[in-house]
C-alpha atoms as a PDB file:
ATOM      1  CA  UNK A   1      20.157   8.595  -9.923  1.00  0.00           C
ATOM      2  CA  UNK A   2      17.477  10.800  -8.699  1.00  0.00           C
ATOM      3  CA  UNK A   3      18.024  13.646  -6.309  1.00  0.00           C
ATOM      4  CA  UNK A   4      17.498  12.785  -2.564  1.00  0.00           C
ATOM      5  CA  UNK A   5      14.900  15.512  -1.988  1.00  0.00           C
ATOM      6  CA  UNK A   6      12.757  14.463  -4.978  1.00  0.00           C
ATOM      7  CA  UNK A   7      12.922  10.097  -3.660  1.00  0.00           C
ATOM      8  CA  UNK A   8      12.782  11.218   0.487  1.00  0.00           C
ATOM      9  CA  UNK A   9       8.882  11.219   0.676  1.00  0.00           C
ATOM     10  CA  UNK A  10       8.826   7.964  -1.549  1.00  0.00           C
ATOM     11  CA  UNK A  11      10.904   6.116   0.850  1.00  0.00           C
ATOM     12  CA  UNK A  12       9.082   7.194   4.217  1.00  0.00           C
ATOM     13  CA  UNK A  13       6.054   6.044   1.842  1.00  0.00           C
ATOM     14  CA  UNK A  14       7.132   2.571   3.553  1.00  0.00           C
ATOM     15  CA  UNK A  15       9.296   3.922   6.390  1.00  0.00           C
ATOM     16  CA  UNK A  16       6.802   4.842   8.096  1.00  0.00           C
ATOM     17  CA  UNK A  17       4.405   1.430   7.639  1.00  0.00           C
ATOM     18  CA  UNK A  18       7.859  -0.435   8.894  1.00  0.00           C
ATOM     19  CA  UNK A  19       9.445  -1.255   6.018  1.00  0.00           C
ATOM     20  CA  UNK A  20      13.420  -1.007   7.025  1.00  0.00           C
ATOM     21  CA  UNK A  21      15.560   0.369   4.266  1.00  0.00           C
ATOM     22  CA  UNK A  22      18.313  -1.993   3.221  1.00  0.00           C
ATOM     23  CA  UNK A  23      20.602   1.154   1.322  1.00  0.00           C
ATOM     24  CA  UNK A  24      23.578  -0.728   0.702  1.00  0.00           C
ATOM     25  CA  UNK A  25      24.853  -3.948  -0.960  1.00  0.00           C
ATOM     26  CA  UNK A  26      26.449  -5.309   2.680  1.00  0.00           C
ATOM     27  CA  UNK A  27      22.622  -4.859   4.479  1.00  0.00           C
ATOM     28  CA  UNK A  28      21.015  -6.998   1.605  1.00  0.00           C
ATOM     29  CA  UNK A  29      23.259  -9.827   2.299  1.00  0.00           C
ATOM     30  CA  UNK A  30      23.513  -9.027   5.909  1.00  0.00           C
ATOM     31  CA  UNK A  31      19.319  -9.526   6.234  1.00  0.00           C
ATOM     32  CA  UNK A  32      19.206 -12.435   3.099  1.00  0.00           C
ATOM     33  CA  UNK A  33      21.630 -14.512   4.099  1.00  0.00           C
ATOM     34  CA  UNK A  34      20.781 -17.401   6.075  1.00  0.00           C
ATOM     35  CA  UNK A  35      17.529 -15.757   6.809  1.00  0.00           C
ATOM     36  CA  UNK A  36      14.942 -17.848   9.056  1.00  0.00           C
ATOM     37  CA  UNK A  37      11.349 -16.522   8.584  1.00  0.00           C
ATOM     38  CA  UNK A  38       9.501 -14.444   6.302  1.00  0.00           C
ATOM     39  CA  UNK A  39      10.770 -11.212   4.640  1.00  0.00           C
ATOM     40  CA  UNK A  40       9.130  -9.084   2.388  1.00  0.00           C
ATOM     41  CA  UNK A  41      11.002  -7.056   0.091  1.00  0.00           C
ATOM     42  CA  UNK A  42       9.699  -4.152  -1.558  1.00  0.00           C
ATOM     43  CA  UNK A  43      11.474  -3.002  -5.020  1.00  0.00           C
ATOM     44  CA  UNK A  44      10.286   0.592  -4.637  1.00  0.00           C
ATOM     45  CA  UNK A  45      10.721   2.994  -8.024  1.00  0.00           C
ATOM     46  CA  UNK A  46       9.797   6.747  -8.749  1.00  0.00           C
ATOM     47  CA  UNK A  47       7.148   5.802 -11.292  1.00  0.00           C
ATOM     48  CA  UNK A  48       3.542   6.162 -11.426  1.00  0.00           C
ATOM     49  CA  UNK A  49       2.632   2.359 -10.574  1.00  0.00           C
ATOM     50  CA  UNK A  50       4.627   2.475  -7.495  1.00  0.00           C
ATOM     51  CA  UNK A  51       3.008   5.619  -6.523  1.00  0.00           C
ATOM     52  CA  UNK A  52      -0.811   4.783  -7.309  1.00  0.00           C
ATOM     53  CA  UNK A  53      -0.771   0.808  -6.699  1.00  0.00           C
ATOM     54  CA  UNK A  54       2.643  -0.501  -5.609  1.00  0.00           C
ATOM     55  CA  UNK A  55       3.311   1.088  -2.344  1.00  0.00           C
ATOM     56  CA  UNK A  56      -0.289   1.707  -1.507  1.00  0.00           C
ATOM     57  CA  UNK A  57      -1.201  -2.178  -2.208  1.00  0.00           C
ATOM     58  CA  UNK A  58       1.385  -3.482   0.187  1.00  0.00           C
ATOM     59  CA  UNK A  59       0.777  -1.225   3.088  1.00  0.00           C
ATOM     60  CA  UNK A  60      -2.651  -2.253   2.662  1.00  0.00           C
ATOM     61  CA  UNK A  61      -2.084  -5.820   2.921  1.00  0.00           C
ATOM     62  CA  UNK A  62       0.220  -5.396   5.933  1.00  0.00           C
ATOM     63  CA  UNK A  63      -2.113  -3.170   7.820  1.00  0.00           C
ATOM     64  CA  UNK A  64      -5.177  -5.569   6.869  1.00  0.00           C
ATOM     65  CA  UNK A  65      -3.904  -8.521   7.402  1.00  0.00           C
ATOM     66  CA  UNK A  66      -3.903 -11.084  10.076  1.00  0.00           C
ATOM     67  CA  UNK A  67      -0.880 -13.158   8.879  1.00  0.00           C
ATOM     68  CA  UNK A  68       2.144 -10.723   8.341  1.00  0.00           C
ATOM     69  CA  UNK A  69       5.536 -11.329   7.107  1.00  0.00           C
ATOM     70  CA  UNK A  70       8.140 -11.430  10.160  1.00  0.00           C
ATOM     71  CA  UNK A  71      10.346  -8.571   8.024  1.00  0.00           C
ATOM     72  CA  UNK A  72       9.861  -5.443   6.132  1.00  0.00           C
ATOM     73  CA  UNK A  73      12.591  -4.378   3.986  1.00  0.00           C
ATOM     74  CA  UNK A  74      12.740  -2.213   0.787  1.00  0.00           C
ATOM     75  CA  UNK A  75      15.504  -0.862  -1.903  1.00  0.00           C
ATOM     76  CA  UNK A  76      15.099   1.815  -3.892  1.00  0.00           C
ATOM     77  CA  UNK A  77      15.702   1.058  -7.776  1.00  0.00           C
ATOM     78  CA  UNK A  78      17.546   4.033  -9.673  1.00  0.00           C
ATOM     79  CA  UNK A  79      18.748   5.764  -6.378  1.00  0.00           C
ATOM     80  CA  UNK A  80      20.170   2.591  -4.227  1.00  0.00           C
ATOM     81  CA  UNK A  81      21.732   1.327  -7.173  1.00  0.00           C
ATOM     82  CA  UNK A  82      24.138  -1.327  -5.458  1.00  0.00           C
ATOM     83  CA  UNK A  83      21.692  -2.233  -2.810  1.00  0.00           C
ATOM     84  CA  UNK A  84      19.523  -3.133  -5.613  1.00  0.00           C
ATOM     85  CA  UNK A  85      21.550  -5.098  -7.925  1.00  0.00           C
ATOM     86  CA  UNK A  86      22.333  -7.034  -4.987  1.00  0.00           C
ATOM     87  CA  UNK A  87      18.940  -8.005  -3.885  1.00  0.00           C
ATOM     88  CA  UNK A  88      18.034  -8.399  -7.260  1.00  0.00           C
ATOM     89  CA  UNK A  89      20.985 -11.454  -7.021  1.00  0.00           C
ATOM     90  CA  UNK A  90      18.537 -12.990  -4.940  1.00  0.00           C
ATOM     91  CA  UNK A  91      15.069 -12.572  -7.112  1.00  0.00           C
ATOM     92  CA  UNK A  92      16.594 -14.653 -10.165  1.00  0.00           C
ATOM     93  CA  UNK A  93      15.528 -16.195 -12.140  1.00  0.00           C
ATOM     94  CA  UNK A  94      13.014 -13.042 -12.799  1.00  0.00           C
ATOM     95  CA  UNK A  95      14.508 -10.162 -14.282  1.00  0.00           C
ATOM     96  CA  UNK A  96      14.754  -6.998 -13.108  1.00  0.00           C
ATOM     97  CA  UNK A  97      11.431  -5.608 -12.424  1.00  0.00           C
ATOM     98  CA  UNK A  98      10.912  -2.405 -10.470  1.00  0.00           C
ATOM     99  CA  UNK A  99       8.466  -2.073  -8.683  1.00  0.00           C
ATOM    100  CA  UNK A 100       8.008  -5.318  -7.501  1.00  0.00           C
ATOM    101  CA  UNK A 101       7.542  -7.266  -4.445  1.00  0.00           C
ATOM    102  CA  UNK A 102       9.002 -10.352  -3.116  1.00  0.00           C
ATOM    103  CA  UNK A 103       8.325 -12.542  -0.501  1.00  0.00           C
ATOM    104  CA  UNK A 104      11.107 -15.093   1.254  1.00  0.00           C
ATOM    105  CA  UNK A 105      10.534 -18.043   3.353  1.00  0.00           C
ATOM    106  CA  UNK A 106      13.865 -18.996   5.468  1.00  0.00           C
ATOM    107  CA  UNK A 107      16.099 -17.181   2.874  1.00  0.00           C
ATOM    108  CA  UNK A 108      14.068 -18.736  -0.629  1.00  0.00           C
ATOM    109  CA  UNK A 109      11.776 -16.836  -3.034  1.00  0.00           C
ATOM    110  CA  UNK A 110       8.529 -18.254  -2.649  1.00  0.00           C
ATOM    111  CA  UNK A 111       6.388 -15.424  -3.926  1.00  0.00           C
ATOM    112  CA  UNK A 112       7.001 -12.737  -7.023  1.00  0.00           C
ATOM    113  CA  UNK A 113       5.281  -9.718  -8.586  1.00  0.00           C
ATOM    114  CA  UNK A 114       6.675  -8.047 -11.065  1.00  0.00           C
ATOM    115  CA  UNK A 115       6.126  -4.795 -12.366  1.00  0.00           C
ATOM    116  CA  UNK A 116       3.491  -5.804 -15.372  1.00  0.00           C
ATOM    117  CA  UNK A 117       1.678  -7.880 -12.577  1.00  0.00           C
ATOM    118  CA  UNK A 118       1.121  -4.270 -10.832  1.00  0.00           C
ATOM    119  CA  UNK A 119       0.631  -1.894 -13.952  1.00  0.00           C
ATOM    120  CA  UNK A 120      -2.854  -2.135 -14.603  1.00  0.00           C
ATOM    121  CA  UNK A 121      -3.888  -2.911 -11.266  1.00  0.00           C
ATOM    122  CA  UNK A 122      -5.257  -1.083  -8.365  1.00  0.00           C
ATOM    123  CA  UNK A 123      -3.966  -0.538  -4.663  1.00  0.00           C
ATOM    124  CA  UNK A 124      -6.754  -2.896  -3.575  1.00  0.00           C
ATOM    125  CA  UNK A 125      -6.253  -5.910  -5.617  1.00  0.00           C
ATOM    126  CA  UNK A 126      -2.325  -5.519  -5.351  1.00  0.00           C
ATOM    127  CA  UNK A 127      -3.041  -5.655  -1.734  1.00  0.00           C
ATOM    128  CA  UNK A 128      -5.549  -8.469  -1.765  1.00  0.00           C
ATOM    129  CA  UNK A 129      -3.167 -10.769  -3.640  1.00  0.00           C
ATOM    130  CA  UNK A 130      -0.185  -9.930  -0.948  1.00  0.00           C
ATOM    131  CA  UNK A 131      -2.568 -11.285   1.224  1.00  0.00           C
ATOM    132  CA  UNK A 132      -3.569 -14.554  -0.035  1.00  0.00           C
ATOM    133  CA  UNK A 133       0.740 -15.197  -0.148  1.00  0.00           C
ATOM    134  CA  UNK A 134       0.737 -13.845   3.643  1.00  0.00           C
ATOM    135  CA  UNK A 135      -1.844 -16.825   4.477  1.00  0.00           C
ATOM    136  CA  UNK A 136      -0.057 -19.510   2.559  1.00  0.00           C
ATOM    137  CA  UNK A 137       3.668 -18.429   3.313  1.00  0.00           C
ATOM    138  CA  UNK A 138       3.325 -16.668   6.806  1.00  0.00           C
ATOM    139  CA  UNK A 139       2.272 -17.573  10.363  1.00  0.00           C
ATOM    140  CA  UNK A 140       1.941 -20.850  12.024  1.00  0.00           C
ATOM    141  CA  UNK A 141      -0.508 -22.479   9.049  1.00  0.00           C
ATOM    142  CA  UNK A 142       1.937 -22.224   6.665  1.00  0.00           C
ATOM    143  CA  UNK A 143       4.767 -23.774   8.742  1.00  0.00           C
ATOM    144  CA  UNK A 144       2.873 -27.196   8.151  1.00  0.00           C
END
């Protein structure tokens, strides 16, 4: 577990582009459950990929983009430990993977990155491929 004071600034990262933070086991299952729209769930982490693409790519794609997922909801890996395994119940058959970011439609995984799909990568195209999932998952086109 990391110290609060070291992880606060990484979690208003996305606090304060919307994300809601789901902290305990009981809120994952409270928001997953039975869920009707879209939710995206950030995996956030302490390392350098969340830092420099992760969390910079998807605030990118949902301030850029015209189609948004209805939710915004992030755990933190190695701090909200049972808040995490417990999402991560709903993100199998992938493996744990953190970062990573996952998009539901009406309570199923429809769209995954995982960690080695964001090393590598910049802000920019992390955020351009959220984008293309927004457009086919998201909004009244992809209801069809």
């Amino acid at each position: 577990m990391y110290p609060e004071h070291l992880v606060a600034p990484m979690r208003q990262d996305l606090t304060k582009a919307g994300f809601q933070e789901l902290r305990t086991a009981e809120e994952v299952d409270q928001l997953l459950q039975n869920d009707k729209g879209t939710t995206l769930l950030v995996v956030n982490s302490v390392c350098g990929c969340a830092a420099g693409a992760a969390r910079p790519g998807v605030k990118a794609a949902v301030a850029n983009s015209e189609v948004k997922p209805d939710k915004l909801v992030t755990v933190f890996a190695g701090v909200d430990a049972q808040a995490t395994q417990k999402a991560r119940e709903y993100l199998l058959p992938y493996p744990p993977s953190s970062p990573a970011v996952a998009l539901f439609k009406d309570g199923e995984l429809v769209h995954f990155v995982e960690r080695h799909h964001i090393e590598g990568r910049s802000a920019q195209m992390i955020a351009e491929h959220l984008m293309m999932a927004f457009d086919e998952f998201c909004g009244e086109s992809a209801a069809k």
